[in-house]
C-alpha atoms as a PDB file:
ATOM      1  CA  UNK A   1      98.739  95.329  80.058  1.00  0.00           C
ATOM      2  CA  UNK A   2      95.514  96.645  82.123  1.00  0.00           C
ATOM      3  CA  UNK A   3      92.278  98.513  81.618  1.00  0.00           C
ATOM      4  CA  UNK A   4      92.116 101.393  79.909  1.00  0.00           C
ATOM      5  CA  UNK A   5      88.683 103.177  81.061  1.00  0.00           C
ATOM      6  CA  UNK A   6      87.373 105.536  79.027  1.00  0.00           C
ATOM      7  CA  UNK A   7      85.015 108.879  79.777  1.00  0.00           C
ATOM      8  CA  UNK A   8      81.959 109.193  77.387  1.00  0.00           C
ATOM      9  CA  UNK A   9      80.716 112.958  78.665  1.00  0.00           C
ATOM     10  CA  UNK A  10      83.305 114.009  80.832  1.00  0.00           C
ATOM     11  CA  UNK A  11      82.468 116.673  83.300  1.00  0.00           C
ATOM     12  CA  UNK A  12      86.072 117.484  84.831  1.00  0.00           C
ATOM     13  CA  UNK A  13      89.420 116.475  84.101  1.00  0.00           C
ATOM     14  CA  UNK A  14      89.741 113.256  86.214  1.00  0.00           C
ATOM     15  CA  UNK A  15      86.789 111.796  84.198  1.00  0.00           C
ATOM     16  CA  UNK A  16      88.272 111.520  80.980  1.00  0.00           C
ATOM     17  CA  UNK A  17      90.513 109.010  81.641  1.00  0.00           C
ATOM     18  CA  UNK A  18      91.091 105.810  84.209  1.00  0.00           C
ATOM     19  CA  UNK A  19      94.004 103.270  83.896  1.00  0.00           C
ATOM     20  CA  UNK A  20      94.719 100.350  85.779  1.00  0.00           C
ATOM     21  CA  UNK A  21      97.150  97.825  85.490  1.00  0.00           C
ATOM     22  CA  UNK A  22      95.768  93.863  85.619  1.00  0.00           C
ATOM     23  CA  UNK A  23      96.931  92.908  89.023  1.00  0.00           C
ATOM     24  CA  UNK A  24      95.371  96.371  90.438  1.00  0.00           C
ATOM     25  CA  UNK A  25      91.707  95.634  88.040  1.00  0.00           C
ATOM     26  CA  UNK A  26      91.112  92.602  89.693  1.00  0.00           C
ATOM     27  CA  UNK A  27      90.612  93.752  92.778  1.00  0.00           C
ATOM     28  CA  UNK A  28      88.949  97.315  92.120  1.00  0.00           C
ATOM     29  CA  UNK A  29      86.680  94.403  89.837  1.00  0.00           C
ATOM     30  CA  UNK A  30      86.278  92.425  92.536  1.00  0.00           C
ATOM     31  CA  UNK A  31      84.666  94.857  94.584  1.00  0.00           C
ATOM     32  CA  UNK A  32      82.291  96.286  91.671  1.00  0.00           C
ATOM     33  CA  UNK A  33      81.428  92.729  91.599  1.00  0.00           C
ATOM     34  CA  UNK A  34      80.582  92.813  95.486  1.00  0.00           C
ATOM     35  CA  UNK A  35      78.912  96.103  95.589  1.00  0.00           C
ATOM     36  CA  UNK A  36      76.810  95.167  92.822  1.00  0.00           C
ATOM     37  CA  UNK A  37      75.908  91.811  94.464  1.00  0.00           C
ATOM     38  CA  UNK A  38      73.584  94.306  97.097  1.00  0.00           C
ATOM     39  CA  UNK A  39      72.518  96.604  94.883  1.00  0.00           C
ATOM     40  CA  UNK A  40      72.228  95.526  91.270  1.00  0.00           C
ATOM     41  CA  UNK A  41      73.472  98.674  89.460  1.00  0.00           C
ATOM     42  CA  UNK A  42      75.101  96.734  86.273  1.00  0.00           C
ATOM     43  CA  UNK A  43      73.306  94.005  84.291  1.00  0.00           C
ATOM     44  CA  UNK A  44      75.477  90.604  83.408  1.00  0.00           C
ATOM     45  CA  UNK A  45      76.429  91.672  79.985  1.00  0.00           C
ATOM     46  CA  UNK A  46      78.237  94.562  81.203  1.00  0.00           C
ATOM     47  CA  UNK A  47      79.190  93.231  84.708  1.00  0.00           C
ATOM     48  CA  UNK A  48      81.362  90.684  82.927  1.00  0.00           C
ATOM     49  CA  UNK A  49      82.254  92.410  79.933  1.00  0.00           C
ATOM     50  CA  UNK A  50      84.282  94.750  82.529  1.00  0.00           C
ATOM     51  CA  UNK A  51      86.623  91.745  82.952  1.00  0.00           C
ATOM     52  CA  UNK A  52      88.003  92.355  79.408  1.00  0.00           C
ATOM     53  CA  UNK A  53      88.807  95.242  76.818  1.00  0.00           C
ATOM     54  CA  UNK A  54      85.271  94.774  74.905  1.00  0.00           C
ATOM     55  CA  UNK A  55      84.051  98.253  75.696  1.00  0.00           C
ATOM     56  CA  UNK A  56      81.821  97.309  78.298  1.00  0.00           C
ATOM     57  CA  UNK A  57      80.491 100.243  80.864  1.00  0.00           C
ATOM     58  CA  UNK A  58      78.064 101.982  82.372  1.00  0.00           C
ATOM     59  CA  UNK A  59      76.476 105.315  81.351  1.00  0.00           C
ATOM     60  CA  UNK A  60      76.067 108.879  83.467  1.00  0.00           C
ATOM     61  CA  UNK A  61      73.849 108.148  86.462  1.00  0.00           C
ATOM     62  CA  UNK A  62      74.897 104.508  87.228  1.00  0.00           C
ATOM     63  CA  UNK A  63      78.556 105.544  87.249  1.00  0.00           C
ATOM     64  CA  UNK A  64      77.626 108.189  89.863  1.00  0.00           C
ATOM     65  CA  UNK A  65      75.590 104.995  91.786  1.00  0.00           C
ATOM     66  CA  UNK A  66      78.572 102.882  91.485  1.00  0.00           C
ATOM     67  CA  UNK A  67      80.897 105.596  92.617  1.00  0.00           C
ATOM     68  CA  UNK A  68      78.697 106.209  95.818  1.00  0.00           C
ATOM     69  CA  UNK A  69      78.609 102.399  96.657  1.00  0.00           C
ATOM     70  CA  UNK A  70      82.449 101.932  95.969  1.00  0.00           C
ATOM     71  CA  UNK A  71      82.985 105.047  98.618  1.00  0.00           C
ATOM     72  CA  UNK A  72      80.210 103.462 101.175  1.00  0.00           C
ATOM     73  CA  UNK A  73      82.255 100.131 100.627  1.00  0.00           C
ATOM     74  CA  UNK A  74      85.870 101.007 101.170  1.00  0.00           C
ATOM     75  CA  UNK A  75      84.585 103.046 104.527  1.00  0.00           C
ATOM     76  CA  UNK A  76      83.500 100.187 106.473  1.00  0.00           C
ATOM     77  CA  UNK A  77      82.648  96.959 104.405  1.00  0.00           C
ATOM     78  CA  UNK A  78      85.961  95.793 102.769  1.00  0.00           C
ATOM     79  CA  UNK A  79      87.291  95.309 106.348  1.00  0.00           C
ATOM     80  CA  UNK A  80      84.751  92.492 106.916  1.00  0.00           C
ATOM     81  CA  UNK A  81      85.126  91.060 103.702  1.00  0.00           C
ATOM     82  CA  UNK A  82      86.920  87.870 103.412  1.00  0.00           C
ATOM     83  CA  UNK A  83      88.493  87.927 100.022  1.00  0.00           C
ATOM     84  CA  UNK A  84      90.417  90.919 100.825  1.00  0.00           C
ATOM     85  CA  UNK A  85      93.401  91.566 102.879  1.00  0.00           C
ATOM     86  CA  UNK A  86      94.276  94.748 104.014  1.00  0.00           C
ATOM     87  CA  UNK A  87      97.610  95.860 105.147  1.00  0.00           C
ATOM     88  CA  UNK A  88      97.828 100.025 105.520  1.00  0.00           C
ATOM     89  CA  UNK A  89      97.075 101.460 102.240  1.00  0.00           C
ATOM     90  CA  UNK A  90      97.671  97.995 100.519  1.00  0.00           C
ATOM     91  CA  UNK A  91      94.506  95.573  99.289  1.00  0.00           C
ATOM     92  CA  UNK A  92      94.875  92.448  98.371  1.00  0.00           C
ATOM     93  CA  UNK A  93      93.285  89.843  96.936  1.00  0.00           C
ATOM     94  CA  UNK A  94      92.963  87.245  99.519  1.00  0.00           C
ATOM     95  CA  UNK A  95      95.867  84.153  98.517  1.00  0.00           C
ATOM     96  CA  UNK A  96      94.188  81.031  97.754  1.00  0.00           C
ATOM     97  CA  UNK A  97      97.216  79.175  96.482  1.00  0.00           C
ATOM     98  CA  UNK A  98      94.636  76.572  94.774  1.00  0.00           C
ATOM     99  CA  UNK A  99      93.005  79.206  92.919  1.00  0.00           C
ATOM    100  CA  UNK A 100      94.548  78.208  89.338  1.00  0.00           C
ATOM    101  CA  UNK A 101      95.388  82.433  88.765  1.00  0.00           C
ATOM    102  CA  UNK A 102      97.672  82.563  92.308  1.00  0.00           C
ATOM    103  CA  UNK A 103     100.326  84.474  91.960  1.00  0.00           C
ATOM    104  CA  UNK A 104     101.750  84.715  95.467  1.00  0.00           C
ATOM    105  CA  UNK A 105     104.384  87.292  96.327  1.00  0.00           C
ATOM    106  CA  UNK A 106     106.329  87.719  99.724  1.00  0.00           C
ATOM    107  CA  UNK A 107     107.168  90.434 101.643  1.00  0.00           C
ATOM    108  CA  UNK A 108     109.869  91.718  99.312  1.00  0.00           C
ATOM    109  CA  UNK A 109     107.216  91.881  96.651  1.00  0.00           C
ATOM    110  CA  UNK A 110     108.742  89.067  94.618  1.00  0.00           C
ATOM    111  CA  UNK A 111     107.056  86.531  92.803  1.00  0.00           C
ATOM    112  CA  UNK A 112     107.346  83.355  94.557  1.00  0.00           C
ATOM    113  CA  UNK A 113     107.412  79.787  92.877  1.00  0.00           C
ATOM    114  CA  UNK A 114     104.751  77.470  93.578  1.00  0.00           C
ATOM    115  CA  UNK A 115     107.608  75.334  95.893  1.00  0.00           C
ATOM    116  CA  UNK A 116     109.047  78.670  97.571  1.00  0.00           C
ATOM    117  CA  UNK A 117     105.145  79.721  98.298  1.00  0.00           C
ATOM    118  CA  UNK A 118     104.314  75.932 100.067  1.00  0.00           C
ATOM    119  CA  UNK A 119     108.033  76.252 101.699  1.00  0.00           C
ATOM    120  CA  UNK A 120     107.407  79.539 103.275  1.00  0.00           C
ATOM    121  CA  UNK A 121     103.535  78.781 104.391  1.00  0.00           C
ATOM    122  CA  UNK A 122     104.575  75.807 106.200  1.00  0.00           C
ATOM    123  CA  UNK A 123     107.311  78.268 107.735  1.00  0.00           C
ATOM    124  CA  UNK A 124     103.937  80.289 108.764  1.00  0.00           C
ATOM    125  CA  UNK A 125     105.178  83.290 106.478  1.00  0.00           C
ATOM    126  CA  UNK A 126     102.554  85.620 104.612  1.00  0.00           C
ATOM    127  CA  UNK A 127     102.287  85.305 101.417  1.00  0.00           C
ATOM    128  CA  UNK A 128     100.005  87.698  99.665  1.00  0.00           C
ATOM    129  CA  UNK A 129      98.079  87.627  96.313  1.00  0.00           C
ATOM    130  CA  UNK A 130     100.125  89.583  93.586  1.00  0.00           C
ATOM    131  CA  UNK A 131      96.392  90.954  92.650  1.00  0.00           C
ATOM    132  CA  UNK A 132      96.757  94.444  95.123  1.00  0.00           C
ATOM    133  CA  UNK A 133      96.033  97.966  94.641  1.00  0.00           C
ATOM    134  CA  UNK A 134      95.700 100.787  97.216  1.00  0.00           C
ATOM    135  CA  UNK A 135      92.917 102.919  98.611  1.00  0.00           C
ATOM    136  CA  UNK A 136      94.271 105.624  96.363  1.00  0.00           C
ATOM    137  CA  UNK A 137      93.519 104.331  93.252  1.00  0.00           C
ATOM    138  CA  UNK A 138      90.323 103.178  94.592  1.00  0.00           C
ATOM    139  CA  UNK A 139      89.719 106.612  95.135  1.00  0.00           C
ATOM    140  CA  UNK A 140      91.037 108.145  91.950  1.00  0.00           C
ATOM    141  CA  UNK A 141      88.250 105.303  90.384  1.00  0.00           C
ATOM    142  CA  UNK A 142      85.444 106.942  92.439  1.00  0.00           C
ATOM    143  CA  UNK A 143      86.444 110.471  91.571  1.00  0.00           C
ATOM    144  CA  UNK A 144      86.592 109.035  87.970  1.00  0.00           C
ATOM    145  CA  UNK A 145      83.027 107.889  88.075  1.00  0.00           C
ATOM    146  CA  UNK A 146      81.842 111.152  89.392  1.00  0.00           C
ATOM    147  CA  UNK A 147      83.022 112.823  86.481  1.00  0.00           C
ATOM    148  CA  UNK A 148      82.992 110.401  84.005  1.00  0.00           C
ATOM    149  CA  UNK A 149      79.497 110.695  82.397  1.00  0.00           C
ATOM    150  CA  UNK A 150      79.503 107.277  81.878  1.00  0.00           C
ATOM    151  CA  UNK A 151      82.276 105.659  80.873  1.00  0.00           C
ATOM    152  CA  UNK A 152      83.402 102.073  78.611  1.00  0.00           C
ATOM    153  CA  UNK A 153      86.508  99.560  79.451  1.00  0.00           C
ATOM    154  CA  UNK A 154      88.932  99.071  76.786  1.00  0.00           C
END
């Protein structure tokens, strides 16, 4: 299950296609969401519809904005952001094991029961979100965009 993100006028190769899983959308979401917050590229209807497969996008020249504030953003910004968690070339989703979606995961990488995830925090262990990506595909997203020509979320 994931996004499959689609390229309407495709320019080079890497803009025909972009796949992401859901755990790795979230967050990649999460920061369209944040980069739009300061510069209101994408109206509501689409900001939203890019949470689901509805077909939701942007066309040529705001995929090229996006693309440019996604790069600005993972340079400096998502350091000083507080609902991310960065460990090398991991990013997480910041834990919030009240959020009703938390999905916490230890070290290992295995999912952790909501009495194994209270057990370990009082132990003072990390837990992290199981929402995580890596700068990589963050990247491969902004080449996407570049090249896209506009693109729709299914």
């Amino acid at each position: 299950m994931g996004m499959d993100v689609y390229g309407q006028t495709a320019i080079e190769e890497c803009g025909k296609y972009f796949r992401a899983n859901v755990w790795s959308w979230v967050v990649i979401k999460k920061m369209i969401d944040i980069v739009n917050r300061k510069n209101r590229i994408i109206d509501q209807y689409n900001l939203e519809g890019m949470n689901s497969n509805s077909g939701c996008g942007l066309d040529a020249e705001k995929s090229i904005a996006l693309a440019q504030n996604l790069e600005e953003f993972l340079k400096e910004d998502i350091y000083n952001e507080p609902g991310f968690e960065i460990e090398g070339e991991e990013i997480h989703e910041k834990f919030v094991p009240d959020d009703i979606r938390a999905m916490g995961i230890g070290k290992s990488g295995g999912f952790l029961s909501e009495s194994e995830i209270k057990i370990r925090s009082q132990k003072g262990e990390k837990i992290y979100s199981a929402y995580s990506t890596n700068f990589d595909h963050v990247r491969e997203f902004i080449d996407f965009l570049r090249a896209c020509g506009g693109f729709e979320v299914w």
